[in-house]
Each structure stands twice: as C-alpha cells, then as structure tokens.
Protein backbone atom coordinates (compact mmCIF):
# COMPACT_ATOMS: atom_id res chain seq x y z
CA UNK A 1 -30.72 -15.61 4.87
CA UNK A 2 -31.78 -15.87 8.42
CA UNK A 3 -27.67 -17.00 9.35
CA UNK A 4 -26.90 -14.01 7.73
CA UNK A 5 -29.12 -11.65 9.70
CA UNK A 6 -27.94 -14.10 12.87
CA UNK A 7 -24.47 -13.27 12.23
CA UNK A 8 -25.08 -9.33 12.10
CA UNK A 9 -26.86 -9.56 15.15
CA UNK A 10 -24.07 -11.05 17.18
CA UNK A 11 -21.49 -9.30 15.39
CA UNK A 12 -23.69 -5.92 16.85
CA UNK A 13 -23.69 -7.11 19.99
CA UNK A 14 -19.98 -8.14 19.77
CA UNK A 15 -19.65 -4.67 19.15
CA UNK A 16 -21.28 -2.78 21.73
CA UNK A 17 -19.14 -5.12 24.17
CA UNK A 18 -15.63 -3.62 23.32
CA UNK A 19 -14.06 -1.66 25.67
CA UNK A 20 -13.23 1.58 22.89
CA UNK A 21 -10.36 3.52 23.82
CA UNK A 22 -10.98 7.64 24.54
CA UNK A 23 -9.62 10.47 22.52
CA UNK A 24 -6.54 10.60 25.10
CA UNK A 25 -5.27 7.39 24.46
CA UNK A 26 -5.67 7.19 20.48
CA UNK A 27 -4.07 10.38 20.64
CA UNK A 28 -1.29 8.92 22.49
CA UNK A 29 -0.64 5.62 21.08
CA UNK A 30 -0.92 7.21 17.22
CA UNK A 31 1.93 9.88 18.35
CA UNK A 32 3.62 6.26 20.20
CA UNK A 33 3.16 4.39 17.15
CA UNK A 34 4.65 7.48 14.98
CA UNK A 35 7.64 8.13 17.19
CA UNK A 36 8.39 4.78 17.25
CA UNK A 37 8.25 4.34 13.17
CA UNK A 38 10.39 7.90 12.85
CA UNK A 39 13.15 5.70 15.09
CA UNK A 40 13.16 2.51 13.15
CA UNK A 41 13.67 4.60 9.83
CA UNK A 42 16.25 6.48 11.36
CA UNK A 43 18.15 3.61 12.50
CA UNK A 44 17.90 1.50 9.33
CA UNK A 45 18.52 4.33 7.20
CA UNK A 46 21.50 4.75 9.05
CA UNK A 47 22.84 1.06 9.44
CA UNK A 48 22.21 1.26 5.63
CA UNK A 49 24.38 3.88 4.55
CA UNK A 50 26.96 2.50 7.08
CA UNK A 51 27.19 -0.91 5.99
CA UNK A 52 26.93 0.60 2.17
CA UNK A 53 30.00 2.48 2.88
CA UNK A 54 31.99 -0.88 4.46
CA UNK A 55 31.01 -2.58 1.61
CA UNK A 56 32.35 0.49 -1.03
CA UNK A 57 35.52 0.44 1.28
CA UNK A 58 36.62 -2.60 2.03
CA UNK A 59 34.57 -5.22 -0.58
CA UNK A 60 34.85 -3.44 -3.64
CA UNK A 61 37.70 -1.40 -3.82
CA UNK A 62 39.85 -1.84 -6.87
CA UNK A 63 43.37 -3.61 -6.35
C-alpha cells in the first residue's frame, strides 16, 4: 500500500511540473487539428470517388 500512495505522490508532483498550455493555444491547435482533419477527408473522399470512377471506366466495363 505504501508504493501505491508513493506512486500518487510522484505522479502529483509530475503533475504540477508540466508546462499546461493557455486557453489561446488549445483554442488554436483544436481549430489546427480540425482544419487539418476537414482536409484529409476532403482529399480522400475525393481520390476515392476518382479512382472509383477509373475503376467503373476502364476495369469493369463490359466488352
């Protein structure tokens, strides 16, 4: 029991050491973070329907 209670402690004190970011900058890396998801969807989504449409076109059109 006395590990345990050890182990809190430090992980406390581990704590109060990190340098915690301000309102600002969670504000700003969530809208980052967000923008940068919003892009990744868009491109996939779009290298999805174009490489859907090759396939339709060229791969499985009857003879």
């Amino acid at each position: 029991m006395g590990a345990l209670w050890g182990f809190l402690r430090e992980a406390k004190s581990e704590l109060l050491r990190v340098n915690w970011p301000n309102r600002k900058e969670v504000v700003r890396y969530t809208l980052m973070v967000v923008g940068i998801s919003l892009f990744v969807a868009v491109l996939l989504g779009t290298l999805d329907t174009l490489f859907s449409w090759l396939v339709e076109k060229y791969l499985l059109r009857s003879v």
